[in-house]
N, C-alpha and C. Protein backbone atom coordinates (compact mmCIF):
# COMPACT_ATOMS: atom_id res chain seq x y z
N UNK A 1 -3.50 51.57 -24.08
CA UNK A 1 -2.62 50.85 -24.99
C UNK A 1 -1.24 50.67 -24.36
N UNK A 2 -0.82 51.50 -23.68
CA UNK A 2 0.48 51.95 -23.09
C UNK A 2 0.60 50.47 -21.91
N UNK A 3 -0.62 50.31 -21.52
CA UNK A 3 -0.60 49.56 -19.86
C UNK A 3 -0.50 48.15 -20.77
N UNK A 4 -1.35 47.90 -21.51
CA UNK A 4 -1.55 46.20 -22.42
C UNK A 4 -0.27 46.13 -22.84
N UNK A 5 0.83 47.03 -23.86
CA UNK A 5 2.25 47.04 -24.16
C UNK A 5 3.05 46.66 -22.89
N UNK A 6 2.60 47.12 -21.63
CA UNK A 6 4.44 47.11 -21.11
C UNK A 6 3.43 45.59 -20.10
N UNK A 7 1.90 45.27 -20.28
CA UNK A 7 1.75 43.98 -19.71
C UNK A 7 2.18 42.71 -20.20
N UNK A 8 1.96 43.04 -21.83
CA UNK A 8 3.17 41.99 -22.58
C UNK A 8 4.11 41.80 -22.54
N UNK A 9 5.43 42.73 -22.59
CA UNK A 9 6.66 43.07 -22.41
C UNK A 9 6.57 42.35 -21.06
N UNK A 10 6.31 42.79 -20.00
CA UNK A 10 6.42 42.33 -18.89
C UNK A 10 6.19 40.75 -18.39
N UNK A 11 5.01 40.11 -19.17
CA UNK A 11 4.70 38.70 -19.12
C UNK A 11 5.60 37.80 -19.95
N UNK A 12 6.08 38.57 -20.93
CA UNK A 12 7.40 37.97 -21.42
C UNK A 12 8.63 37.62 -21.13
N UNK A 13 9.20 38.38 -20.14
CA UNK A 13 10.16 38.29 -19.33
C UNK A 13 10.32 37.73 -18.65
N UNK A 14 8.87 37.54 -17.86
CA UNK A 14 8.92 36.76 -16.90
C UNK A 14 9.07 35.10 -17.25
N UNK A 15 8.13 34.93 -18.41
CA UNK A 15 8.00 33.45 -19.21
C UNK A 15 9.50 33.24 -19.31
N UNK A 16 10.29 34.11 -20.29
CA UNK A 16 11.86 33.67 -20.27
C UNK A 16 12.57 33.30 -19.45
N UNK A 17 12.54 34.44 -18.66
CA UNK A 17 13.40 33.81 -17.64
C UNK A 17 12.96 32.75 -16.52
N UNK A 18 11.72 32.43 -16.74
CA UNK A 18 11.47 30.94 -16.00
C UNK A 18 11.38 29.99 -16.83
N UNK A 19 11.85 29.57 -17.70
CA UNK A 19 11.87 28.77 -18.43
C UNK A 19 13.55 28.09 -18.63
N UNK A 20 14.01 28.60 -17.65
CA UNK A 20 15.79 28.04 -18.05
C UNK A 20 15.87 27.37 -16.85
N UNK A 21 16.75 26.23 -17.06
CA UNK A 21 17.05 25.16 -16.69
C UNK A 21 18.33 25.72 -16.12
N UNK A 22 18.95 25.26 -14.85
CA UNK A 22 20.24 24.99 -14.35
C UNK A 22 20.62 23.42 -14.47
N UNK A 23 21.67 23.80 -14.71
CA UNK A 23 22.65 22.32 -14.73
C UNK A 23 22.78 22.05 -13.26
N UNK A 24 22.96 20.78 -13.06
CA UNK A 24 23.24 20.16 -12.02
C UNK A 24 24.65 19.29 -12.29
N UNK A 25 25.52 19.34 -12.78
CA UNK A 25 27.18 18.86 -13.54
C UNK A 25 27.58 17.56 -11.86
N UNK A 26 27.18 18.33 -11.06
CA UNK A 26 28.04 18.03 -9.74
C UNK A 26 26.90 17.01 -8.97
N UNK A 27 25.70 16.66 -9.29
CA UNK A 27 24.68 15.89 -8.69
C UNK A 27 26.12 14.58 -8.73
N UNK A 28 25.85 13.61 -7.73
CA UNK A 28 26.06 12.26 -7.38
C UNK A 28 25.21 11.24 -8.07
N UNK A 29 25.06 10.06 -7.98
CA UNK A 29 23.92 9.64 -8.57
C UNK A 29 23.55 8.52 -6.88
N UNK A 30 22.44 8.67 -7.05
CA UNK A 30 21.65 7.85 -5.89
C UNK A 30 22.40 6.50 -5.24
N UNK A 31 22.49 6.40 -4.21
CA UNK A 31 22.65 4.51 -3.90
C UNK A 31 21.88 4.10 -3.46
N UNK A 32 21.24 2.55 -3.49
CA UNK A 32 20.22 2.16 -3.02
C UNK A 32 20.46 0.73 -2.36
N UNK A 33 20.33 0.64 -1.25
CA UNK A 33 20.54 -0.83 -0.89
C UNK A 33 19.91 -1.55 -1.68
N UNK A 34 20.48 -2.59 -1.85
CA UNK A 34 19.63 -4.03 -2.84
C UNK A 34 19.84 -5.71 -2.16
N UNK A 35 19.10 -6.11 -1.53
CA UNK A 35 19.19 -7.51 -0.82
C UNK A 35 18.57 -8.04 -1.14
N UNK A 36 19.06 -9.72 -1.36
CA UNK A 36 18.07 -10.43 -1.52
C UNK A 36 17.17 -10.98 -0.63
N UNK A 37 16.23 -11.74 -0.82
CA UNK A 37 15.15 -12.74 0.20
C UNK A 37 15.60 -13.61 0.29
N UNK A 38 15.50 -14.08 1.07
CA UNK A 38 15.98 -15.63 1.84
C UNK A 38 14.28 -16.54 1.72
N UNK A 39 14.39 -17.18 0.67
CA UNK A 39 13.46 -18.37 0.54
C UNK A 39 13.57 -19.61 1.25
N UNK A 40 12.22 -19.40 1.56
CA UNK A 40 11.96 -21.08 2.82
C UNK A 40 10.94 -21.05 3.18
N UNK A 41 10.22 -22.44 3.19
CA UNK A 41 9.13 -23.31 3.95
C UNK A 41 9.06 -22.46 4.62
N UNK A 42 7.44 -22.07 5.01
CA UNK A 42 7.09 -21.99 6.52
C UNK A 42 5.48 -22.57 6.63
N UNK A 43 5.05 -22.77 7.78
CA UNK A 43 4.22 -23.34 8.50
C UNK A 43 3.69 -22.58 9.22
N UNK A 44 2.10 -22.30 9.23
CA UNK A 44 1.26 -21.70 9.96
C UNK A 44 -0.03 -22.24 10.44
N UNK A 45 0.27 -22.93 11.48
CA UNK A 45 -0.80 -23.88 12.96
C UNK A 45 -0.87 -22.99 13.79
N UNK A 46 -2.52 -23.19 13.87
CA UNK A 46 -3.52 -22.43 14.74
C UNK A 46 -3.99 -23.39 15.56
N UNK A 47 -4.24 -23.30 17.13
CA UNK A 47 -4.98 -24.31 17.40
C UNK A 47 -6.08 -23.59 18.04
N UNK A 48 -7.69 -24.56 17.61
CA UNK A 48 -8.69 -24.03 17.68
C UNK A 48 -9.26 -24.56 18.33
N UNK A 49 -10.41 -24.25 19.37
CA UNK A 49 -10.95 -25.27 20.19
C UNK A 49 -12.45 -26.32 19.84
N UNK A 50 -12.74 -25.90 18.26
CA UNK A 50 -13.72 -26.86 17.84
C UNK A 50 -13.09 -27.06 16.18
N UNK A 51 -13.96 -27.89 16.19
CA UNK A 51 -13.37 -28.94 14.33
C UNK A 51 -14.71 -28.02 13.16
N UNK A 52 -14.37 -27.51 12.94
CA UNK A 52 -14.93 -27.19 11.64
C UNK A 52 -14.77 -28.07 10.09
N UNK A 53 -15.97 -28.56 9.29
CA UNK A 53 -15.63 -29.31 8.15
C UNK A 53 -16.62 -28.38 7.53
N UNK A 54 -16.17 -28.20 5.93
CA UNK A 54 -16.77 -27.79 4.70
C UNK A 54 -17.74 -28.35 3.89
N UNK A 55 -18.93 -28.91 4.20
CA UNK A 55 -19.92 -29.48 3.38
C UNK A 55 -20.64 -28.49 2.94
N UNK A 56 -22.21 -29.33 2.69
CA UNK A 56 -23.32 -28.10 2.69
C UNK A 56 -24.02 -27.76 4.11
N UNK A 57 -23.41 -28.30 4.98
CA UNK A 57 -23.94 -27.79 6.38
C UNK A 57 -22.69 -27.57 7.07
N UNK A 58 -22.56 -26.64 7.87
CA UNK A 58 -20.80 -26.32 8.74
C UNK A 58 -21.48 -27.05 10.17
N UNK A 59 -20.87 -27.96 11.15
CA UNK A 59 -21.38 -28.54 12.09
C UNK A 59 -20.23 -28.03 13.15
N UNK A 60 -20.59 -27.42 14.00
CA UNK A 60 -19.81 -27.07 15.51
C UNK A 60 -20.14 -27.45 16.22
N UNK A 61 -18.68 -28.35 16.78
CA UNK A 61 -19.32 -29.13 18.70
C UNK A 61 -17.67 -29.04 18.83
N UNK A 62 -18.19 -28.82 20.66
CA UNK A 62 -16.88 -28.75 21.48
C UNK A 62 -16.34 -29.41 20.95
N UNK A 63 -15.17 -29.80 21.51
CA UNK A 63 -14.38 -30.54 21.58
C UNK A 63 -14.00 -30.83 23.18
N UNK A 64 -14.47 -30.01 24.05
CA UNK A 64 -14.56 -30.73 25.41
C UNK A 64 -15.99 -30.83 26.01
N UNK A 65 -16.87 -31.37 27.26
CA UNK A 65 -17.90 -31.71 27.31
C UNK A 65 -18.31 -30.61 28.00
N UNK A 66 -19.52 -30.29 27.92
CA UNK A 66 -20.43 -29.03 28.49
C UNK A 66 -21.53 -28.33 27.13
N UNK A 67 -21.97 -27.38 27.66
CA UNK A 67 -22.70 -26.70 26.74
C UNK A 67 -21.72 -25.82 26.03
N UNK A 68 -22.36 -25.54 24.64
CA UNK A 68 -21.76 -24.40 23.31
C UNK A 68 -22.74 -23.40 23.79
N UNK A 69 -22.09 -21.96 24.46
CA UNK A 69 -22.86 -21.07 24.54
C UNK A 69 -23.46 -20.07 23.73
N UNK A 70 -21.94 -20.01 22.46
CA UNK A 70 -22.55 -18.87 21.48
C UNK A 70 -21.91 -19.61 20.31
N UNK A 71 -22.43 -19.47 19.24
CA UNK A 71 -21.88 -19.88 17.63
C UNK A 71 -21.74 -18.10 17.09
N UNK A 72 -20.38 -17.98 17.02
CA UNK A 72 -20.27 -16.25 16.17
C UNK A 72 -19.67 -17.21 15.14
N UNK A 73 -20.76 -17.48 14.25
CA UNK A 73 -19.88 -18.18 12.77
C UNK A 73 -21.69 -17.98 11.69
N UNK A 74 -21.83 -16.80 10.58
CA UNK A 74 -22.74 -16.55 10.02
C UNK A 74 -23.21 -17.26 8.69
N UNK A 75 -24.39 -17.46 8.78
CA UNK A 75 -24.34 -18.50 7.65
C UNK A 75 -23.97 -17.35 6.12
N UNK A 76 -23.34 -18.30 5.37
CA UNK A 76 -22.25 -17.74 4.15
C UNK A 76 -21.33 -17.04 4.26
């Protein structure tokens, strides 16, 4: 009974006194840079060495003369 008494007593104390808050009176408060964006047009050209069009069939040919050795382009 003696050990459960001073384990309460004891878990109590501890709860109290972690439970208090310090002031902070003297904190600063944060600064944060703030800039704006600079809005504007831009343009993004790729140049590719064959013409790709969007139908129901995709058709690839050079665009200079010789053989097409590999197509890495999967259907869907």
């Amino acid at each position: 009974m003696f050990r459960l008494t001073t384990l309460v007593v004891l878990a109590a104390a501890l709860a109290s006194t972690g439970c208090q808050r310090e002031s902070h009176a003297n904190e600063e408060p944060a600064k944060y840079l703030v800039t704006t964006p600079i809005r504007k047009d831009t343009e993004l050209t790729k140049d590719f060495v064959a013409q790709i069009k969007v139908i129901q069939h995709i058709e690839l040919r050079a665009m200079e003369k010789g053989y097409l050795q590999g197509i890495y382009v999967d259907e869907g």
